[in-house]
Protein backbone atom coordinates (compact mmCIF):
# COMPACT_ATOMS: atom_id res chain seq x y z
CA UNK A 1 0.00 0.00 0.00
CA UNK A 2 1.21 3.27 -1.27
CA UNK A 3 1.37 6.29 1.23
CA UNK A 4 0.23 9.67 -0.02
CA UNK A 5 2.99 12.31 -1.69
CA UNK A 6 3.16 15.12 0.44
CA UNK A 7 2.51 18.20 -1.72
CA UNK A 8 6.36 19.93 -2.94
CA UNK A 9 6.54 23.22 -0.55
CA UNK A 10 7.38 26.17 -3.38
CA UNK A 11 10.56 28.20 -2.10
CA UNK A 12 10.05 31.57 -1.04
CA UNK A 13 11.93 34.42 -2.74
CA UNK A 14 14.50 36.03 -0.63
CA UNK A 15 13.42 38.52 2.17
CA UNK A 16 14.06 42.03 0.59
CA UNK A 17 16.19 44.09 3.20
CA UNK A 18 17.61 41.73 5.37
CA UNK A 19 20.49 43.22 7.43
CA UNK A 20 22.29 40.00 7.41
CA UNK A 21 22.28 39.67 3.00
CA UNK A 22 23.55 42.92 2.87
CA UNK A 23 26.26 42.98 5.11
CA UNK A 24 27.04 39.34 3.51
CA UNK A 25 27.02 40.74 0.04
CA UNK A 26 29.09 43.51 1.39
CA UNK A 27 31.51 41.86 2.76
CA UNK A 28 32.04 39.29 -0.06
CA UNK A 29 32.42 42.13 -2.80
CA UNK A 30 34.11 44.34 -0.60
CA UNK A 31 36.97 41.42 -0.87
CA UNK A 32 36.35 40.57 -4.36
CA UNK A 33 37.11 44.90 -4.33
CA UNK A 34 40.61 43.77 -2.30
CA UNK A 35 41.15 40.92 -4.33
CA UNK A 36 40.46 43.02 -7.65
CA UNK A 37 43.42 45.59 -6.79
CA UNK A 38 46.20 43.24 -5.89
CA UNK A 39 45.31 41.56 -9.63
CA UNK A 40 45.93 44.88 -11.41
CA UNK A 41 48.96 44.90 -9.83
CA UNK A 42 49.83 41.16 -10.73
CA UNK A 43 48.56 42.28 -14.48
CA UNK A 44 50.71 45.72 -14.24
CA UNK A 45 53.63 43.78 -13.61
CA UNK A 46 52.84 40.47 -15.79
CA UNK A 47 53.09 38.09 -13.09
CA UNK A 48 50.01 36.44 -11.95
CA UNK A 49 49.92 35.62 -7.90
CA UNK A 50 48.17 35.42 -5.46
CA UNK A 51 45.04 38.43 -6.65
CA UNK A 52 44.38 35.51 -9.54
CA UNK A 53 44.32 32.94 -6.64
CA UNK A 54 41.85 35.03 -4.28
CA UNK A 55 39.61 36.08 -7.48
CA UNK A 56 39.64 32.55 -9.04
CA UNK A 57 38.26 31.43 -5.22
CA UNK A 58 36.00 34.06 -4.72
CA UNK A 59 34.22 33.48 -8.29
CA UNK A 60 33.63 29.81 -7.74
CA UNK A 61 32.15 27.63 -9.19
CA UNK A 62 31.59 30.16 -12.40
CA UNK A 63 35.39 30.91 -12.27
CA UNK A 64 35.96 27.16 -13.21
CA UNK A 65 33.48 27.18 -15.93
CA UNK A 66 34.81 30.37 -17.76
CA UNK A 67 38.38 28.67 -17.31
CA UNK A 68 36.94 26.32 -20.03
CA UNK A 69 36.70 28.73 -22.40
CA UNK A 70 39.99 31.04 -21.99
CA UNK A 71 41.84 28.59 -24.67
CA UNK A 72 39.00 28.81 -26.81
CA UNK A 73 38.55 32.46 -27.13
CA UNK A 74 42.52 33.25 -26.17
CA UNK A 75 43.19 31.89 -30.56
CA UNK A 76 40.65 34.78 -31.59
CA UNK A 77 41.31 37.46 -29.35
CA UNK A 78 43.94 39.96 -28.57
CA UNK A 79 45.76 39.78 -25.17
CA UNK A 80 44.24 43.45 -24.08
CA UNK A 81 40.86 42.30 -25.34
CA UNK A 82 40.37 39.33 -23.39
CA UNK A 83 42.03 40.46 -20.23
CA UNK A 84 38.85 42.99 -20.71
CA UNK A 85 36.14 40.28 -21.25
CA UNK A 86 37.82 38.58 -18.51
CA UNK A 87 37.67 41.69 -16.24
CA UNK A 88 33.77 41.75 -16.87
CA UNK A 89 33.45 38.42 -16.31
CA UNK A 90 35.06 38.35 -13.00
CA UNK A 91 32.65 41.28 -12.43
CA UNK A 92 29.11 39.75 -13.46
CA UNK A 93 30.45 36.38 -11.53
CA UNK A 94 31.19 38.29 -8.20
CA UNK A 95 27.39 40.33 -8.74
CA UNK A 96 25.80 36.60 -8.76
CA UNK A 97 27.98 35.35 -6.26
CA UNK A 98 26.87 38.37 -4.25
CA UNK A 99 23.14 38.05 -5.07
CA UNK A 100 23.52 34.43 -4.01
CA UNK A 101 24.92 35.26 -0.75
CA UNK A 102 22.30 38.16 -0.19
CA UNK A 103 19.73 35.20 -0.51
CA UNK A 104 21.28 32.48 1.53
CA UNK A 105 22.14 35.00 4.95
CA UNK A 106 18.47 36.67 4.48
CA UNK A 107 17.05 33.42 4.63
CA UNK A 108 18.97 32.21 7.78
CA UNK A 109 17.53 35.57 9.30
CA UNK A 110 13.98 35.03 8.08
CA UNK A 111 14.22 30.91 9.81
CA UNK A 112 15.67 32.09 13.09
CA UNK A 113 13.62 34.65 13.75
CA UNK A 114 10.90 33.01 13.07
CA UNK A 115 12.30 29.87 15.45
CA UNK A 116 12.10 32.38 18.47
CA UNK A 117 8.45 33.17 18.20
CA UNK A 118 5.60 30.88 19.50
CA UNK A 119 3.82 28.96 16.85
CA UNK A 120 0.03 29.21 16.98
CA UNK A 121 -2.18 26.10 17.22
């Protein structure tokens, strides 16, 4: 005998100004910010370090995807040109990363705030 399915509970968009998603998402860019100078320096210099390192971390998992295509696009582009593509990359990657972050840490402030109040019968 086959027990009922309990009906799929649809997720709930992200709480809109939560205090903990946007000091999260500040935090996270504000390194991807830190991260971002020390590789113009690496770049300046033509030595990649340890900026790549940090920005290659703090863009995962997209950071291993676009790695994919660097040899692809590296045959039809010039160096300055895809050091630029790259550079907006890293920046759309770190806004979704962010955004991502925002949504997890507003969440985890929405559930334990709602685990201190009574529930209602």
């Amino acid at each position: 005998m086959s027990t009922p399915a309990e009906p799929i509970e649809p997720l709930a968009p992200a709480p809109s100004g939560s205090r903990w998603g946007r000091a999260v998402a500040l935090v996270y860019l504000a390194a991807i910010v830190a991260a971002g100078v020390v590789l113009a320096m690496e770049l300046a210099r033509g030595r990649s370090g340890p900026g790549a390192l940090a920005i290659s971390v703090l863009t995962a998992p997209w950071s291993g995807l676009l790695a994919a295509l660097a040899p692809t696009l590296a045959g039809r582009l010039a160096p300055g040109a895809l050091r630029a593509l790259g550079l907006v990359l890293v920046a759309l990657t770190a806004l979704l990363n962010a955004r991502i972050l925002y949504g997890i840490a507003a969440r985890m402030e929405r559930d334990l705030r709602a685990a201190g109040r009574p529930r209602h019968p």
